[in-house]
PDB file of N, CA and C in Angstrom:
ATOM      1  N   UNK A   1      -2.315 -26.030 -19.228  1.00  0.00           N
ATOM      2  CA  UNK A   1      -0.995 -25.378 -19.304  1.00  0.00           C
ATOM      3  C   UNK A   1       0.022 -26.396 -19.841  1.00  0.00           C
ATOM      4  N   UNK A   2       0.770 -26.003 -20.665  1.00  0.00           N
ATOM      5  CA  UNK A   2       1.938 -26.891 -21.382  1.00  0.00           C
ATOM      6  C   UNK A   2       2.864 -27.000 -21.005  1.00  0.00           C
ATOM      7  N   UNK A   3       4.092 -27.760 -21.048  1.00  0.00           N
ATOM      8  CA  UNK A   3       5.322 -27.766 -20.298  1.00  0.00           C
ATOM      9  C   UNK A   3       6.125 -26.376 -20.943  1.00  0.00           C
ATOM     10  N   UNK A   4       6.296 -25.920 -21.930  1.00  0.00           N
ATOM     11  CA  UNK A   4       6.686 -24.456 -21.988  1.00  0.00           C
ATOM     12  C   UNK A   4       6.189 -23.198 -21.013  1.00  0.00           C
ATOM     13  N   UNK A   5       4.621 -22.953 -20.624  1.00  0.00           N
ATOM     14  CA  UNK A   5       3.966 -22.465 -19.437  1.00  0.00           C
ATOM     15  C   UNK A   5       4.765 -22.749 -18.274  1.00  0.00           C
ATOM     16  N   UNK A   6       4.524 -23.778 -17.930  1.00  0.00           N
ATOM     17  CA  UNK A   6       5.399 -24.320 -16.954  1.00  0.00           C
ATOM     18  C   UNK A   6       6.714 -23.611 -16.599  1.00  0.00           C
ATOM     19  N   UNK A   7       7.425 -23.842 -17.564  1.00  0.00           N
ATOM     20  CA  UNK A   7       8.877 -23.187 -17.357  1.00  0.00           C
ATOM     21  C   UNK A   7       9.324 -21.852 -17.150  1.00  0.00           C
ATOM     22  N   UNK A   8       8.824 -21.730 -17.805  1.00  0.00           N
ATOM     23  CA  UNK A   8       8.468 -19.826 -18.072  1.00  0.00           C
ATOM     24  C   UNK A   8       7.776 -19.564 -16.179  1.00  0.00           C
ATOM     25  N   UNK A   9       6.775 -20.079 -15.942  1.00  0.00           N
ATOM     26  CA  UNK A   9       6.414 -20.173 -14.474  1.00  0.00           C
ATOM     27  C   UNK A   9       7.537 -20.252 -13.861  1.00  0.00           C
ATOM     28  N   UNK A  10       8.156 -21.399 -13.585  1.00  0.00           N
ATOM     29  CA  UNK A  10       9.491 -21.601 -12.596  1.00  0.00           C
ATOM     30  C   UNK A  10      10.228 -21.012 -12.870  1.00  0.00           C
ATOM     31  N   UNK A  11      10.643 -20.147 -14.083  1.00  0.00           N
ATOM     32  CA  UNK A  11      11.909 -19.157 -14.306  1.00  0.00           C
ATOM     33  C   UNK A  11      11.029 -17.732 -13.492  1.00  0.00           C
ATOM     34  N   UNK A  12       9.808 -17.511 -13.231  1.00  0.00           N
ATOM     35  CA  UNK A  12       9.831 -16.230 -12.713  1.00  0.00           C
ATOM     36  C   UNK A  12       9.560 -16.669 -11.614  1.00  0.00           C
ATOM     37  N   UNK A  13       9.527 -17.704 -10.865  1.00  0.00           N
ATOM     38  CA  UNK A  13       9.325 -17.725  -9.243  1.00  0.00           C
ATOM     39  C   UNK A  13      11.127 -17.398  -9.126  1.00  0.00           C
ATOM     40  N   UNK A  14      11.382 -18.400  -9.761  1.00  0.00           N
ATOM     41  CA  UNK A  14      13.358 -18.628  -9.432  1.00  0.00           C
ATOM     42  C   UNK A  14      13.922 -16.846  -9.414  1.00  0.00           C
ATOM     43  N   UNK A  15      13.391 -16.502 -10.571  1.00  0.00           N
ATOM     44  CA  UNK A  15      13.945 -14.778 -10.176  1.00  0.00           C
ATOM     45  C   UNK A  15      13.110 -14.159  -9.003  1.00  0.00           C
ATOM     46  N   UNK A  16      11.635 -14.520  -8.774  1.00  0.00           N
ATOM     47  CA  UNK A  16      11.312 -13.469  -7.827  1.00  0.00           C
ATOM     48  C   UNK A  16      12.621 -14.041  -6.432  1.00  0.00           C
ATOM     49  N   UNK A  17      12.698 -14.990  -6.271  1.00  0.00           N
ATOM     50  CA  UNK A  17      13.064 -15.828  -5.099  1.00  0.00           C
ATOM     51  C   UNK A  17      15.042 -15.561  -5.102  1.00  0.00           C
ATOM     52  N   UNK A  18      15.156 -15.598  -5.981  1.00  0.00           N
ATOM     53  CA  UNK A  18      16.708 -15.296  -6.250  1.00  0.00           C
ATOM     54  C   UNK A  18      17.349 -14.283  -6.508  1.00  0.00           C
ATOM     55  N   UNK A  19      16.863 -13.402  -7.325  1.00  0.00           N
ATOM     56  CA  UNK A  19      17.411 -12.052  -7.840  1.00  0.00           C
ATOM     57  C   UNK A  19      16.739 -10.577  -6.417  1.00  0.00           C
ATOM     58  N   UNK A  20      15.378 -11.138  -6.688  1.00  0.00           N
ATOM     59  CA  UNK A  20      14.780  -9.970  -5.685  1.00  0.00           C
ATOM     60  C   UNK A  20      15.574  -9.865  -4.381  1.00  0.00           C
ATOM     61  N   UNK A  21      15.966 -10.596  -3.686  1.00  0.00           N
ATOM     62  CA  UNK A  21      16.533 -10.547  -2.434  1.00  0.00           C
ATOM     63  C   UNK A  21      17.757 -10.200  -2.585  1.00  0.00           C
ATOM     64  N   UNK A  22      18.698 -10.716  -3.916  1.00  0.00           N
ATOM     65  CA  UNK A  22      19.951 -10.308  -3.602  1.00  0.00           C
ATOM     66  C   UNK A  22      19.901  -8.858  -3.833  1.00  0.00           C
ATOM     67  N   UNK A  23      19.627  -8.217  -4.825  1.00  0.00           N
ATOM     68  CA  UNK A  23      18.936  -6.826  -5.213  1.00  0.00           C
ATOM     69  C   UNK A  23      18.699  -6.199  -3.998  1.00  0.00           C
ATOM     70  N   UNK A  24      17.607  -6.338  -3.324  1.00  0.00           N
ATOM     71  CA  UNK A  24      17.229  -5.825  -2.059  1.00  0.00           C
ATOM     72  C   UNK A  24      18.823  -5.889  -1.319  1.00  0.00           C
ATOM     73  N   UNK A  25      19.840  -6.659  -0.968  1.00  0.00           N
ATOM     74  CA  UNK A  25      20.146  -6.804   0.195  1.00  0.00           C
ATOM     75  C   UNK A  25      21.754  -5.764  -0.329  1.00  0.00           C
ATOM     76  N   UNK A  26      22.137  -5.957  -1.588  1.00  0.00           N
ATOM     77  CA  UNK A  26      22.978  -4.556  -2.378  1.00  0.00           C
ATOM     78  C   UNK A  26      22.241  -3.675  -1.690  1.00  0.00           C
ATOM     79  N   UNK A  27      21.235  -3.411  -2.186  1.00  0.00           N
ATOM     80  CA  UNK A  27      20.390  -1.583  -2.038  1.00  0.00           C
ATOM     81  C   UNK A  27      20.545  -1.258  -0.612  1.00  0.00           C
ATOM     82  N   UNK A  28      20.669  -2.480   0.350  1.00  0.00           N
ATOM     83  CA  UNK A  28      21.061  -2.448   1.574  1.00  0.00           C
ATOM     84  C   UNK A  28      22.186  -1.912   2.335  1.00  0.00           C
ATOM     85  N   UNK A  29      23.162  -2.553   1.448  1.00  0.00           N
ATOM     86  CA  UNK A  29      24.493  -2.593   2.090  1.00  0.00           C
ATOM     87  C   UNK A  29      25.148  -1.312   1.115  1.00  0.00           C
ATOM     88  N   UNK A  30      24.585  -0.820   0.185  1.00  0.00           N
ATOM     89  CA  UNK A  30      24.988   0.495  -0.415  1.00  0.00           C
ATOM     90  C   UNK A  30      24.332   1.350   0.317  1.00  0.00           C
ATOM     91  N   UNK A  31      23.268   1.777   0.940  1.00  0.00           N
ATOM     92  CA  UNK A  31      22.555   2.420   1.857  1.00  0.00           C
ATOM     93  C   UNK A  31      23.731   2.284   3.531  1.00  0.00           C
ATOM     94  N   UNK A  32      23.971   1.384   3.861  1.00  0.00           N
ATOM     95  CA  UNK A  32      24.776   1.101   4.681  1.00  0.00           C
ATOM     96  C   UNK A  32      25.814   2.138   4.577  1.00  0.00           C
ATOM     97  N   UNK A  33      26.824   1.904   3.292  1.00  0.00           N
ATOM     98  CA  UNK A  33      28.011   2.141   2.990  1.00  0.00           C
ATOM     99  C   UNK A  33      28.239   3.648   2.876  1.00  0.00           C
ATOM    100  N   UNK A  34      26.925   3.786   2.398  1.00  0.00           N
ATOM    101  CA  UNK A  34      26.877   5.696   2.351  1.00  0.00           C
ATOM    102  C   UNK A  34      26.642   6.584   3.489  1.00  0.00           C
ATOM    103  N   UNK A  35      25.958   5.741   4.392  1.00  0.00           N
ATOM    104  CA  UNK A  35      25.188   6.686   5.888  1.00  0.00           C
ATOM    105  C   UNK A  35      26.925   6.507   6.342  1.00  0.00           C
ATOM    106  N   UNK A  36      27.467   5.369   6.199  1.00  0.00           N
ATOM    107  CA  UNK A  36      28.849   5.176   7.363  1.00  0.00           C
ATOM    108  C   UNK A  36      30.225   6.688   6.776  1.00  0.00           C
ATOM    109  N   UNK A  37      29.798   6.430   5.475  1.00  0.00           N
ATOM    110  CA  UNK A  37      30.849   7.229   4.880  1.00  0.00           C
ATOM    111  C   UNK A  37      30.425   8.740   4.754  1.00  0.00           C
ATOM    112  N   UNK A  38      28.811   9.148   5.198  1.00  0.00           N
ATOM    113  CA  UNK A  38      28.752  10.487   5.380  1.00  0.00           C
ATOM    114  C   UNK A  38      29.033  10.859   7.246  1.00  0.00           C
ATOM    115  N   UNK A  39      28.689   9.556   7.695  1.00  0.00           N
ATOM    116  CA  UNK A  39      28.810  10.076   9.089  1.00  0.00           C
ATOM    117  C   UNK A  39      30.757  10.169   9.482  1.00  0.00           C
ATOM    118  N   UNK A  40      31.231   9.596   8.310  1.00  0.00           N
ATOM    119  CA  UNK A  40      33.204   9.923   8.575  1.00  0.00           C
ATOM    120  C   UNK A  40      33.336  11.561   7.996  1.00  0.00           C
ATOM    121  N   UNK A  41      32.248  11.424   6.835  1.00  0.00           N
ATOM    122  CA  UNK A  41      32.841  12.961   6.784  1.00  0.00           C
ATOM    123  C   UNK A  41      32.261  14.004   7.398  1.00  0.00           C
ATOM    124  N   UNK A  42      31.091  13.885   8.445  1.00  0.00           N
ATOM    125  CA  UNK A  42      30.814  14.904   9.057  1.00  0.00           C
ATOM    126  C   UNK A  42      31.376  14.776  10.336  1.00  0.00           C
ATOM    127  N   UNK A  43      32.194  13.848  10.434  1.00  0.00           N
ATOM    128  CA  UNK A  43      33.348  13.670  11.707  1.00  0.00           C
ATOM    129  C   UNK A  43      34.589  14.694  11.251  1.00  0.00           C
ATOM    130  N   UNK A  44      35.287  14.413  10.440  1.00  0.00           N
ATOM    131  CA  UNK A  44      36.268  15.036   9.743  1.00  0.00           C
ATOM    132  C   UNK A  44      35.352  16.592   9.029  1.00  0.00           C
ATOM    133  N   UNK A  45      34.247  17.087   9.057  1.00  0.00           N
ATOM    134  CA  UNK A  45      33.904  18.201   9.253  1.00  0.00           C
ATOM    135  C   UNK A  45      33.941  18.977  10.286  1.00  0.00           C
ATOM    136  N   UNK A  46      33.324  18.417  11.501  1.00  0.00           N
ATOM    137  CA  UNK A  46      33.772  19.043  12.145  1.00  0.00           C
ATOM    138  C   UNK A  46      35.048  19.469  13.212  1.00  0.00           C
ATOM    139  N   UNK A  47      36.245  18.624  12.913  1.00  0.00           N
ATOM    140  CA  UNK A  47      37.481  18.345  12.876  1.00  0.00           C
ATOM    141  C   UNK A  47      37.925  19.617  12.712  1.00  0.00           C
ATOM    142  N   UNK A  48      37.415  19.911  11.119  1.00  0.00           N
ATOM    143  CA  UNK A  48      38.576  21.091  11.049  1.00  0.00           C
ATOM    144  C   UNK A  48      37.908  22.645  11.443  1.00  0.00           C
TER     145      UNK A  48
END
């Protein structure tokens, strides 16, 4: 393997290790953001 191999290697550990998690932890906190903001409006549903 050549030092170009190489790099190309450490650029896709660095994304699995860096990008994947932040990715995951958005999909998280948008999942979050939506359950909180349907459970306000089925508060204010049954309100009125």
């Amino acid at each position: 393997m050549d030092e170009n191999e190489q790099a190309v290697d450490l650029n896709v550990n660095d994304v699995v290790e860096t990008e994947l998690p932040r990715l995951a932890g958005g999909y998280f906190i948008l999942q979050r953001q939506r359950r909180t903001s349907l459970e306000q409006w089925l508060k204010t549903q049954e309100k009125a």
